[in-house]
Structure formats: structure tokens, C-alpha cells
N, C-alpha and C. Protein backbone atom coordinates (compact mmCIF):
# COMPACT_ATOMS: atom_id res chain seq x y z
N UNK A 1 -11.46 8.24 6.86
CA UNK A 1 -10.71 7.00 6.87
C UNK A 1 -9.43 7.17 7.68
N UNK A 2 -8.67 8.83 7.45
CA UNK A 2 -7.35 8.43 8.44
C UNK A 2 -7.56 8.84 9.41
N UNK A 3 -9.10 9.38 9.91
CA UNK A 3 -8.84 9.50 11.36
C UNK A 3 -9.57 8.32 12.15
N UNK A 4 -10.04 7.50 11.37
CA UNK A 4 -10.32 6.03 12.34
C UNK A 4 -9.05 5.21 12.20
N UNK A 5 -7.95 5.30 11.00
CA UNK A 5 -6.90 4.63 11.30
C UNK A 5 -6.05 5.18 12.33
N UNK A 6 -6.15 6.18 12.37
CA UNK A 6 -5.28 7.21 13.67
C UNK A 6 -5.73 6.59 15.03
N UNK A 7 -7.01 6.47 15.21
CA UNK A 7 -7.92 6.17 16.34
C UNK A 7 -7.31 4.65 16.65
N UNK A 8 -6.52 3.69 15.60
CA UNK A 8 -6.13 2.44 15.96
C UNK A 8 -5.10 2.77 16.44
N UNK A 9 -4.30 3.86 16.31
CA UNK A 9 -2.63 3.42 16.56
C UNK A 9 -2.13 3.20 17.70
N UNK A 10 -1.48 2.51 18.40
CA UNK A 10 -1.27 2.25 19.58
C UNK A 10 0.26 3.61 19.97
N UNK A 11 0.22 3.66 21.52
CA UNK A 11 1.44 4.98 21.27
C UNK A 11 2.82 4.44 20.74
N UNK A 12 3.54 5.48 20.16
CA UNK A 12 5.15 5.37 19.81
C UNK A 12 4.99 4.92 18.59
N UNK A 13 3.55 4.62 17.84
CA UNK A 13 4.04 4.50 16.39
C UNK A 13 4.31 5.83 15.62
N UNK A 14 4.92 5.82 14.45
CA UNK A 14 5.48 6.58 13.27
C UNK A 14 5.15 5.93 11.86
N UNK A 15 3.73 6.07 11.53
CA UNK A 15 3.27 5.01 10.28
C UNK A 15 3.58 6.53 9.52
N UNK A 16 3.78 5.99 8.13
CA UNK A 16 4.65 7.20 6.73
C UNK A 16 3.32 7.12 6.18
N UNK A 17 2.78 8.36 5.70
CA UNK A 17 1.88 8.57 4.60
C UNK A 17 2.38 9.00 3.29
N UNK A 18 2.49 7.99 2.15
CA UNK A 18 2.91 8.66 0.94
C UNK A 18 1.55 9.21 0.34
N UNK A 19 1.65 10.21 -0.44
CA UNK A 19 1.28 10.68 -1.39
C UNK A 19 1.37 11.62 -2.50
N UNK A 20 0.98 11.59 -3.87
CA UNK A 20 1.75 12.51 -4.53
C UNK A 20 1.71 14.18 -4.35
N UNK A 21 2.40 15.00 -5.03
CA UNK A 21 2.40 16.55 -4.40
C UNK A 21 1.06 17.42 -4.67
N UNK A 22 -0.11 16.97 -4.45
CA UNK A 22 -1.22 17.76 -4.71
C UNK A 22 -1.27 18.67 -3.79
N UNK A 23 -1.68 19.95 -4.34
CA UNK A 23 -1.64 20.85 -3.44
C UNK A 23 -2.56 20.76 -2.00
N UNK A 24 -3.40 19.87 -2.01
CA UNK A 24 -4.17 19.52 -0.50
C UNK A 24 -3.64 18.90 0.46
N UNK A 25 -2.17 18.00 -0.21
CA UNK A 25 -1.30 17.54 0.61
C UNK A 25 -0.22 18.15 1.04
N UNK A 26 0.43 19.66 0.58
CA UNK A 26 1.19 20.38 0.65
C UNK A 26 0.59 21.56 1.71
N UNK A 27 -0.63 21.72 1.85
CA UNK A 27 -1.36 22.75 3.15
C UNK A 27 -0.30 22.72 4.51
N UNK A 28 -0.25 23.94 4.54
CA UNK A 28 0.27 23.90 6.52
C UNK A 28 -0.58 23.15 7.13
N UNK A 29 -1.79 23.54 6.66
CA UNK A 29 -2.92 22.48 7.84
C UNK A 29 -3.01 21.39 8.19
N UNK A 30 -2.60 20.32 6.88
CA UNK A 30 -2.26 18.83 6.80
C UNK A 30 -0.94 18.62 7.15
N UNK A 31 0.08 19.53 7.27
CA UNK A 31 1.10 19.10 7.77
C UNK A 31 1.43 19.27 9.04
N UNK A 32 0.76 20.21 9.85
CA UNK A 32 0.12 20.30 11.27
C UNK A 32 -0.43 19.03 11.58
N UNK A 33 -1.50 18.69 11.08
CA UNK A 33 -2.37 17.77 11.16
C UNK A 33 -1.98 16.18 11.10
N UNK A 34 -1.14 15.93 10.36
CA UNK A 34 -0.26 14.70 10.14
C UNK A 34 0.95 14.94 11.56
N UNK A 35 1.89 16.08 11.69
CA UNK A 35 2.56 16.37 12.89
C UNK A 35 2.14 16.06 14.19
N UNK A 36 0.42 16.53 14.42
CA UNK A 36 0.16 16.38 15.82
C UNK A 36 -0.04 15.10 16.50
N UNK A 37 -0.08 14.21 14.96
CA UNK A 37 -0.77 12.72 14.63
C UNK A 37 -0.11 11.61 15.14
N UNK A 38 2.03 12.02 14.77
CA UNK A 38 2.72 11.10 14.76
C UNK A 38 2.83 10.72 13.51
N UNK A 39 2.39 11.12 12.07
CA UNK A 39 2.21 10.65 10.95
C UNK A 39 3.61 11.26 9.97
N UNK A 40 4.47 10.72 9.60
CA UNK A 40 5.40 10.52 8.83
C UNK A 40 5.01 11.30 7.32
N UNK A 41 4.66 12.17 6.75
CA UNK A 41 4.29 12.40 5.16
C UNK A 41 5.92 11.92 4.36
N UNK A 42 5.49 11.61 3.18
CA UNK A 42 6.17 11.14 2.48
C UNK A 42 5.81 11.93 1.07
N UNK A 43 6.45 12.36 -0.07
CA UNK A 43 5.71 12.61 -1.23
C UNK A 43 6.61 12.19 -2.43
N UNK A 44 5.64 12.23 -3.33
CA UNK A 44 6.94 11.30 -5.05
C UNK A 44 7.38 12.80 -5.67
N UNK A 45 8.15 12.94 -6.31
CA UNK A 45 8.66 13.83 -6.49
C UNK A 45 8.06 14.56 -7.68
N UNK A 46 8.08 15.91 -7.69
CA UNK A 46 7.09 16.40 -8.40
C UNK A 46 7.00 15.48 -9.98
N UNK A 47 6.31 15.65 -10.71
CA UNK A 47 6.44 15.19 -12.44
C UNK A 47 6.93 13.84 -12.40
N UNK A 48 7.53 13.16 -11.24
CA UNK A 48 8.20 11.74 -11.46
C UNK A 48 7.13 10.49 -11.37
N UNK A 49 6.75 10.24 -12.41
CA UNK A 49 5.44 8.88 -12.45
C UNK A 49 5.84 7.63 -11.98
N UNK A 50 7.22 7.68 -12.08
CA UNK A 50 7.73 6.42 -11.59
C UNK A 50 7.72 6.12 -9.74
N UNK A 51 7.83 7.12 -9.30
CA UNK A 51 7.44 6.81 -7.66
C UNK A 51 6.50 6.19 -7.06
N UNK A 52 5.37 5.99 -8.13
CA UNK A 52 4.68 5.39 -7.58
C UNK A 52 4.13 3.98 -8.23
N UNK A 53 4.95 4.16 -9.19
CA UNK A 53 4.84 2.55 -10.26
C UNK A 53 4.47 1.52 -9.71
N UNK A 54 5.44 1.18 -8.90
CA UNK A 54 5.13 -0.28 -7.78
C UNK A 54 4.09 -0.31 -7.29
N UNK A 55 3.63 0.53 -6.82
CA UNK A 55 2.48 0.45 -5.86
C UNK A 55 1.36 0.04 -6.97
N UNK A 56 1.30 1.71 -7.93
CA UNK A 56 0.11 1.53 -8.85
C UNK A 56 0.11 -0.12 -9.49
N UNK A 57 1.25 -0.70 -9.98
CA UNK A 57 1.16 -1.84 -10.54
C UNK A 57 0.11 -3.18 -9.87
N UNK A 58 0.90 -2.58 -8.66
CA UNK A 58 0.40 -3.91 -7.49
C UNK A 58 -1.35 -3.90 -7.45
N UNK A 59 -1.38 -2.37 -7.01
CA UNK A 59 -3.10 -1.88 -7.17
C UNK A 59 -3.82 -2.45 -8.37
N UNK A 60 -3.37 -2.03 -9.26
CA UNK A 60 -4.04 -2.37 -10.88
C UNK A 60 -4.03 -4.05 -10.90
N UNK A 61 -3.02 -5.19 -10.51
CA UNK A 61 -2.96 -6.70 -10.26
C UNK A 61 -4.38 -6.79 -9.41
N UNK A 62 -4.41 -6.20 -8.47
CA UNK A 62 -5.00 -6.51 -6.71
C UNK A 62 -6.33 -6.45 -7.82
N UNK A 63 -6.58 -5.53 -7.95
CA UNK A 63 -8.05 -5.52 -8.88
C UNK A 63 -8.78 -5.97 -9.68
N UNK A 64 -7.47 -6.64 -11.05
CA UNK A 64 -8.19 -7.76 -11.50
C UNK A 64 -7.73 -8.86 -11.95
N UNK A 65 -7.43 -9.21 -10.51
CA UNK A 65 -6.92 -10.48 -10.31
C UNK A 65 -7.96 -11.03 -8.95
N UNK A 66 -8.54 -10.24 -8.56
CA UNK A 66 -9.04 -10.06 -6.87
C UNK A 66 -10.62 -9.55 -7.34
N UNK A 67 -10.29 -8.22 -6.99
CA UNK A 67 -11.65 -7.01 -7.00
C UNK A 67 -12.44 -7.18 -7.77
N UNK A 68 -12.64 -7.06 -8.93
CA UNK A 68 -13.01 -7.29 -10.43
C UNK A 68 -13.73 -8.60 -10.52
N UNK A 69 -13.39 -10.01 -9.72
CA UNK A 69 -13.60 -11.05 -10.34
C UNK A 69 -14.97 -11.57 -9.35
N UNK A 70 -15.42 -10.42 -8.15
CA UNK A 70 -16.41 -11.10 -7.19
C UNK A 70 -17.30 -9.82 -6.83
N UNK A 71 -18.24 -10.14 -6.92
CA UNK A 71 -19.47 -9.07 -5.79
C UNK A 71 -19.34 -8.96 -4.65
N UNK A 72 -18.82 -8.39 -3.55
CA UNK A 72 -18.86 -8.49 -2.27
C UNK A 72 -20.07 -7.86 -1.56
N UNK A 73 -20.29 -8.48 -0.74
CA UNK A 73 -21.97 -8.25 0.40
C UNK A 73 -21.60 -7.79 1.01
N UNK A 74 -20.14 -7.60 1.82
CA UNK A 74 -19.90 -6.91 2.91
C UNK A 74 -18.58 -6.32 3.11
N UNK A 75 -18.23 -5.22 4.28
CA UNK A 75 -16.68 -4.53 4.07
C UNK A 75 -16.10 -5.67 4.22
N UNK A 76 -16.41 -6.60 5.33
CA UNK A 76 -15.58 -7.78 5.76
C UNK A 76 -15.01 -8.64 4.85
N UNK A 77 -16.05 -9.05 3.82
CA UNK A 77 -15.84 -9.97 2.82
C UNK A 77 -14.68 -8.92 2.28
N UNK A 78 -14.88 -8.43 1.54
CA UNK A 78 -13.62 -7.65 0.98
C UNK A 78 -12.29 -7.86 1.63
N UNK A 79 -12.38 -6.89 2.57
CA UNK A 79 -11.26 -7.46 3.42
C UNK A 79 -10.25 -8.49 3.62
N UNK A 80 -11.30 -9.67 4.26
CA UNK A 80 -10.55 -10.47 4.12
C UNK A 80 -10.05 -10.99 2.49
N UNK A 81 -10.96 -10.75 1.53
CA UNK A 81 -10.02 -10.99 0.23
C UNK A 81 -9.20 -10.66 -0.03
N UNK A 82 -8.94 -9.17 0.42
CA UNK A 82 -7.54 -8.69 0.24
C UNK A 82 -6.63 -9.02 0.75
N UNK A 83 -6.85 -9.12 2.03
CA UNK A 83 -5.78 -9.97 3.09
C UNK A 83 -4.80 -11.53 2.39
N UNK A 84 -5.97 -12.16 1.72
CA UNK A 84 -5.54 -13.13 1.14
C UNK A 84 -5.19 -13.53 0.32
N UNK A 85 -5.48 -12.35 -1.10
CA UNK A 85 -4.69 -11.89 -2.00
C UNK A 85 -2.91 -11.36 -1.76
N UNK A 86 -3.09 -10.81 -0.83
CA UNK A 86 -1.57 -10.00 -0.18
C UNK A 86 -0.49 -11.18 -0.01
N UNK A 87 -1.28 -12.11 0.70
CA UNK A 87 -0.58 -13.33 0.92
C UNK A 87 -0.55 -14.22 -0.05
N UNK A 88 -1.23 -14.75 -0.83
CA UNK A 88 -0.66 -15.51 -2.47
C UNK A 88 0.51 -14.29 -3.10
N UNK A 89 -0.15 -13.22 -3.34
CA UNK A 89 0.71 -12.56 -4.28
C UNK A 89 2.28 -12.40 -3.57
N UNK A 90 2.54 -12.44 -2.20
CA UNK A 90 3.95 -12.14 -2.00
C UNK A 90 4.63 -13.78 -1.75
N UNK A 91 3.73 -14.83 -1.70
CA UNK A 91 4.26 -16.37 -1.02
C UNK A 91 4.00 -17.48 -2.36
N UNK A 92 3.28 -16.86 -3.34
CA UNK A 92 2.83 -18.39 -4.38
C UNK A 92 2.98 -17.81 -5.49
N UNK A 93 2.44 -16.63 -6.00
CA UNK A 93 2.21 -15.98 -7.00
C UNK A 93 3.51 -15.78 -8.05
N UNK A 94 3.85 -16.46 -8.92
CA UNK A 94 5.24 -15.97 -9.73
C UNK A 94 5.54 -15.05 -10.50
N UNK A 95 6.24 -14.73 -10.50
CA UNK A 95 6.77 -13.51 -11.54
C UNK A 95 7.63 -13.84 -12.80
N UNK A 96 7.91 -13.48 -13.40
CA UNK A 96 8.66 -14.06 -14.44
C UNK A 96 10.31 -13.42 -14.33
N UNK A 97 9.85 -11.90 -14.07
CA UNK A 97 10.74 -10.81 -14.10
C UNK A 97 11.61 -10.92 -12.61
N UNK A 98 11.10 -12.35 -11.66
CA UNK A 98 11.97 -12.46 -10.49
C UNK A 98 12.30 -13.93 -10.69
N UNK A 99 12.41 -14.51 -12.08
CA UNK A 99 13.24 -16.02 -12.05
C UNK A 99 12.13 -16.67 -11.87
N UNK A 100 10.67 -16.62 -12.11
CA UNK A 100 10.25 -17.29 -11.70
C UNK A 100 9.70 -18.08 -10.20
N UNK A 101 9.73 -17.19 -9.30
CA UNK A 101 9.38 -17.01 -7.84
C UNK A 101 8.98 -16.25 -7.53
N UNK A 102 8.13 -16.30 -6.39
CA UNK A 102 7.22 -15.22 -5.83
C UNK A 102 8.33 -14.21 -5.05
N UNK A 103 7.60 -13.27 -4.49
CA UNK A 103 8.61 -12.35 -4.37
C UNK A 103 8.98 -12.57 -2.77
N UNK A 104 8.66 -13.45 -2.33
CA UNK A 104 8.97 -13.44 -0.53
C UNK A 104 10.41 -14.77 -1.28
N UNK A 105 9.78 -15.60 -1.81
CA UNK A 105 10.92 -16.76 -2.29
C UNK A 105 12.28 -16.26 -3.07
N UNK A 106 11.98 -14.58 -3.61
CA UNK A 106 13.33 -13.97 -4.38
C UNK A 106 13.71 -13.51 -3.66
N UNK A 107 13.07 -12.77 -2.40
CA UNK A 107 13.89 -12.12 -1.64
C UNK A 107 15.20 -12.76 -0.89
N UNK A 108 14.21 -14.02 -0.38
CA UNK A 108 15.03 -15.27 0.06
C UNK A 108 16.83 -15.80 -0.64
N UNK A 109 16.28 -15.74 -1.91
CA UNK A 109 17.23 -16.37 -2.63
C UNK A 109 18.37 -15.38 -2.60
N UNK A 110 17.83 -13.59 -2.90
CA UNK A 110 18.99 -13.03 -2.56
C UNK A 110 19.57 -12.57 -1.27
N UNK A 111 18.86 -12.80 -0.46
CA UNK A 111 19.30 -12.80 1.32
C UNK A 111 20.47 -13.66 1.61
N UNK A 112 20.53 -15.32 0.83
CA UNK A 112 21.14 -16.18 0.51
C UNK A 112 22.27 -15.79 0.12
């Protein structure tokens, strides 16, 4: 998977790979390997569960709110569900814990 996303990158990018400190991500080899790439590593800090909260939260929503609720026939179909999930959840989708606005509309309000 990251070497067909590698295969997209156009030159002068610097895309960040997070992941947590497993020792397969800590290898000289992968950090060679991410280096020769242009690839940014990123990692959560050892024992800290919270680094990756946000994300996991969002993942665990995306799934069954999205994933969970359809059979997909194809990568595409998927895809684009996700795509369009990404976009309700940051433009329509409310939160309670942001006033009641989606989170592109809170950001707004505190940009304001």
C-alpha cells in the first residue's frame, strides 16, 4: 500500500507518516526506507494512548456510521463513501462537544 502511494507522489512532497512505536517502525531499514522516500515518520509517544485518540475516535465514527452500515462490490464504491463521509463529518455533521457545529463551522467561529 505505501509503495503505490509513494508511486503517486508528485516531486517536493514531504507527506508525515504517523505511527505508534512498534518495533517494525523503529528498524534502521524503515527509517532508510521512509528517508530515501521523502517520507516524514512521525511516532506517539511511547505508553501515551492519547496520541492517537482523535484519529482512533474518528476511525471507530467512520465505521459505524459509514463502513458497517453497507456491503460494498467494489474498492471504488468504498472509496468514494469515504470521501463523502469525510465531507459530511467535517461540513454538516454536529458535535455537541463543539456548540453544536460541525467542525469546519467551529473552526470558523473561532478564526472569527
Amino acid at each position: 500500500m505505501l509503495n503505490g502511494a509513494v508511486k503517486r507522489l508528485s516531486g517536493g512532497e514531504s507527506p508525515l507518516l504517523h505511527s505508534d512505536q512498534g518495533w517494525q517502525y523503529q528498524m534502521p531499514r524503515w527509517h532508510r526506507w521512509l528517508r530515501n522516500h521523502g517520507i516524514v515518520q512521525s511516532m506517539s509517544h511511547r505508553g501515551v494512548c492519547l496520541d492517537n485518540a482523535a484519529m482512533e475516535s474518528f476511525f471507530g465514527t467512520l465505521k459505524s456510521e459509514c463502513f458497517y452500515l453497507k456491503e460494498y462490490s467494489s474498492l471504488h464504491e468504498l472509496k468514494q463513501d469515504i470521501v463523502e463521509y469525510i465531507d459530511y463529518y467535517n461540513h454538516q455533521r454536529i458535535r455537541e462537544k463543539l456548540d453544536g457545529l460541525s467542525p469546519v463551522q467551529y473552526r470558523l467561529k473561532e478564526a472569527a
